[in-house]
Protein backbone atom coordinates (compact mmCIF):
# COMPACT_ATOMS: atom_id res chain seq x y z
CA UNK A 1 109.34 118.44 132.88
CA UNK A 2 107.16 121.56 131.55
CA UNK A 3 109.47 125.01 131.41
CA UNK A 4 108.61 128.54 130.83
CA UNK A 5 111.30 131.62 130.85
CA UNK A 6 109.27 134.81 130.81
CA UNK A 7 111.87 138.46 131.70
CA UNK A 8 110.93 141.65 132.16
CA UNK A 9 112.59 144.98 132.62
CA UNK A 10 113.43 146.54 135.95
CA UNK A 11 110.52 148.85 135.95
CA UNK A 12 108.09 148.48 138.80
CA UNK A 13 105.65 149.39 136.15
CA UNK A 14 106.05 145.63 134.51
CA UNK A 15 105.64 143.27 138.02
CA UNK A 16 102.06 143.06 138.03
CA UNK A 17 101.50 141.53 134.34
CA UNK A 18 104.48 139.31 135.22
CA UNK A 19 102.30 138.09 138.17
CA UNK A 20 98.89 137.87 136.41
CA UNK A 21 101.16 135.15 133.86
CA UNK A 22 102.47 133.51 136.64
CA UNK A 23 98.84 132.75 137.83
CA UNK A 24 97.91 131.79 134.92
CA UNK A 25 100.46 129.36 134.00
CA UNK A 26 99.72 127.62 137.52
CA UNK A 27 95.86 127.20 136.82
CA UNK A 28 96.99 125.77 133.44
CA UNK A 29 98.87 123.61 134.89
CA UNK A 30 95.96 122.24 137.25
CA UNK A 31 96.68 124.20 140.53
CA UNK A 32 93.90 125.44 142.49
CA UNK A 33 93.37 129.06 142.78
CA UNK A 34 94.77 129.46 145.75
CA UNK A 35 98.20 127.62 145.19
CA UNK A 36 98.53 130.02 142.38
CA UNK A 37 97.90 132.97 144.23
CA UNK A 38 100.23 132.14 146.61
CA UNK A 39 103.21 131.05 143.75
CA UNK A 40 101.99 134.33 142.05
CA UNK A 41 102.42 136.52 145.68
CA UNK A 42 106.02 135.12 145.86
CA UNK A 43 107.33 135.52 142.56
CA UNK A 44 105.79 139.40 142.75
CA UNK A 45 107.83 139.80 145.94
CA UNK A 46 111.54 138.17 144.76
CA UNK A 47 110.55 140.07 141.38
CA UNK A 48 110.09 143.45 143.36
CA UNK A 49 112.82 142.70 145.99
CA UNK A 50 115.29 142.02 142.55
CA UNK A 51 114.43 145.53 141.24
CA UNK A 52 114.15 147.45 144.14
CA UNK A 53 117.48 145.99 146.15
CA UNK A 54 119.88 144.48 143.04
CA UNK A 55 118.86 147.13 140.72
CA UNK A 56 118.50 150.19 143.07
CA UNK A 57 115.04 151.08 141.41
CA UNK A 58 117.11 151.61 138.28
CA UNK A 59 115.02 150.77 134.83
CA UNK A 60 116.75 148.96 131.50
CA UNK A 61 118.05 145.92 133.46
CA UNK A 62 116.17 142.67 132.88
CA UNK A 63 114.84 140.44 135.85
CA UNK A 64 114.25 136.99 134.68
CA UNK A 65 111.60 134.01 135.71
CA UNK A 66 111.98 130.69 134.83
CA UNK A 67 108.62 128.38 136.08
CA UNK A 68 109.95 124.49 136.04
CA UNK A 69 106.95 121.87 136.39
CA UNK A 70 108.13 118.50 137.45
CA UNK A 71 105.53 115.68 138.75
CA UNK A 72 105.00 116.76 142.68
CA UNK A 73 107.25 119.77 142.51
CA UNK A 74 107.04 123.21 140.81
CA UNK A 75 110.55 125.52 140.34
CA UNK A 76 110.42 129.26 140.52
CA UNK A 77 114.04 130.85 139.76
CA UNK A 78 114.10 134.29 139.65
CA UNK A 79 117.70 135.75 138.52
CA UNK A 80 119.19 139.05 138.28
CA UNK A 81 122.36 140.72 137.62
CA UNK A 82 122.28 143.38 139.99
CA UNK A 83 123.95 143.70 143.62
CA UNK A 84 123.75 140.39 145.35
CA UNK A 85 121.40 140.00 148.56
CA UNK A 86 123.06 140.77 152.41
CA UNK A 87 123.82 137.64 154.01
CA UNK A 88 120.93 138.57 156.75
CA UNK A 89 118.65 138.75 154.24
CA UNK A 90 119.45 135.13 153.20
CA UNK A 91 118.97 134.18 156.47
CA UNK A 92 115.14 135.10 156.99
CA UNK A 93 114.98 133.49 153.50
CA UNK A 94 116.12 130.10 154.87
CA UNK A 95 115.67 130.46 158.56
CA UNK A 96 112.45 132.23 158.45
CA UNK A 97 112.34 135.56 160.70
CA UNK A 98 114.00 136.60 164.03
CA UNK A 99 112.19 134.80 167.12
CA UNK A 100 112.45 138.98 168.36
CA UNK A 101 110.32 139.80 165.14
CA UNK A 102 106.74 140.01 165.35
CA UNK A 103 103.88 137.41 164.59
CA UNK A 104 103.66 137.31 160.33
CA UNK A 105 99.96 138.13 159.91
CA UNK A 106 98.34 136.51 157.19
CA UNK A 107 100.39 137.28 153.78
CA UNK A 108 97.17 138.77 152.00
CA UNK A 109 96.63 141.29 154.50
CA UNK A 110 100.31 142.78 154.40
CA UNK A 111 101.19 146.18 152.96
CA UNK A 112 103.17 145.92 149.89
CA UNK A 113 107.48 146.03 150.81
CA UNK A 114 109.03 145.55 153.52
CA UNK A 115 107.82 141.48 154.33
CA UNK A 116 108.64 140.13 150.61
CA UNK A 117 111.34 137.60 152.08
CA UNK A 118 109.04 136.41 155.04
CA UNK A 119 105.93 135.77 152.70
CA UNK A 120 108.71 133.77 150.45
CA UNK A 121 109.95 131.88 153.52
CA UNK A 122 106.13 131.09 155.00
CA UNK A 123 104.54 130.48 151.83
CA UNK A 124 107.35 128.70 149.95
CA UNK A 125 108.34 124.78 150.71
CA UNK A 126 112.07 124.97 149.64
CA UNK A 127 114.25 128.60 149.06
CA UNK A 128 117.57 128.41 148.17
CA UNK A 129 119.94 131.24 146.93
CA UNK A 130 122.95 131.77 144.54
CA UNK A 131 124.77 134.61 143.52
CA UNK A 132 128.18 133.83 140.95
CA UNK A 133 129.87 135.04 138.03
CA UNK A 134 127.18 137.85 138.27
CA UNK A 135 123.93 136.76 138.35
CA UNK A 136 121.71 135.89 141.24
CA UNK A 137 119.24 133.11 141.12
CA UNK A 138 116.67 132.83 144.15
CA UNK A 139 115.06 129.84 143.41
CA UNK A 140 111.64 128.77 145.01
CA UNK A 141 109.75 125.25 144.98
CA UNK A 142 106.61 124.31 145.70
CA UNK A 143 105.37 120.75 146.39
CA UNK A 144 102.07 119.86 144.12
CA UNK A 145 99.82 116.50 144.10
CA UNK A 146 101.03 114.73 140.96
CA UNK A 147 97.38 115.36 139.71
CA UNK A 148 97.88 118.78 139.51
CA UNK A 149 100.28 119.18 136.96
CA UNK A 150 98.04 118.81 133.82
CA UNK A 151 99.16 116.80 131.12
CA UNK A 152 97.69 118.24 128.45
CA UNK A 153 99.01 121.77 128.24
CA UNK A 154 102.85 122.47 127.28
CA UNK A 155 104.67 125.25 128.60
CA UNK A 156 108.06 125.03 126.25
């Protein structure tokens, strides 16, 4: 297993070079461009969901990412301390959207906010969150081809 924490603070501001890393890692670890684009689109949205909802928009808190490579799957967990996410939230996480909610267009073409959890649940093979002894974890995985993960770069 290959591991990388990276944390930022909960500025807005800070998201997009968190992202850019997040690519970056994924190509170095042998996934096409557009598997990382789509890992990368996720962990922008929980990161922005995190400081927006748990953190109220408030800077100085710290929103952390760990990326865990494993053979055929790869581990986002994105954890905060902030306020924990509504239980209907949760549900379009692991139940995807309402069957009264609209089509989801393609994720690309979406305005940023307000369809963060539905990319996560569309894009994303496994979602699962946790929130005790105050910190919540949202925790993504991906499935990749065991050829993906390259061997010869380390990410501890």
């Amino acid at each position: 297993m290959k591991q990388l924490d990276l944390a930022i603070e909960s500025d807005l501001a800070n998201v997009t070079l968190l992202a850019v890393a997040v690519n970056r890692v994924c190509l170095e670890l042998g996934l096409d461009s557009s598997q990382a684009g789509e890992i990368e689109l996720c962990t922008a949205e929980a990161v922005t969901n995190a400081i927006r909802h748990a953190y109220h928009g408030k800077a100085g808190h710290i929103v952390a990412v760990r990326l865990s490579a494993h053979r055929h799957h790869l581990h986002i967990e994105v954890s905060d301390s902030g306020s924990p996410m509504p239980l209907e939230h949760q549900q379009t996480l692991f139940h995807g959207p309402k069957a009264s909610d609209t089509e989801l267009p393609d994720p690309q073409t979406l305005p940023e906010g307000g369809r963060g959890l539905h990319i996560i649940y569309e894009l994303m093979d496994s979602v699962s969150y946790v929130s005790e002894e105050m910190r919540n974890r949202l925790i993504m995985g991906k499935r990749i081809a065991a050829t993906h993960v390259n061997t010869h770069h380390s990410l501890s």
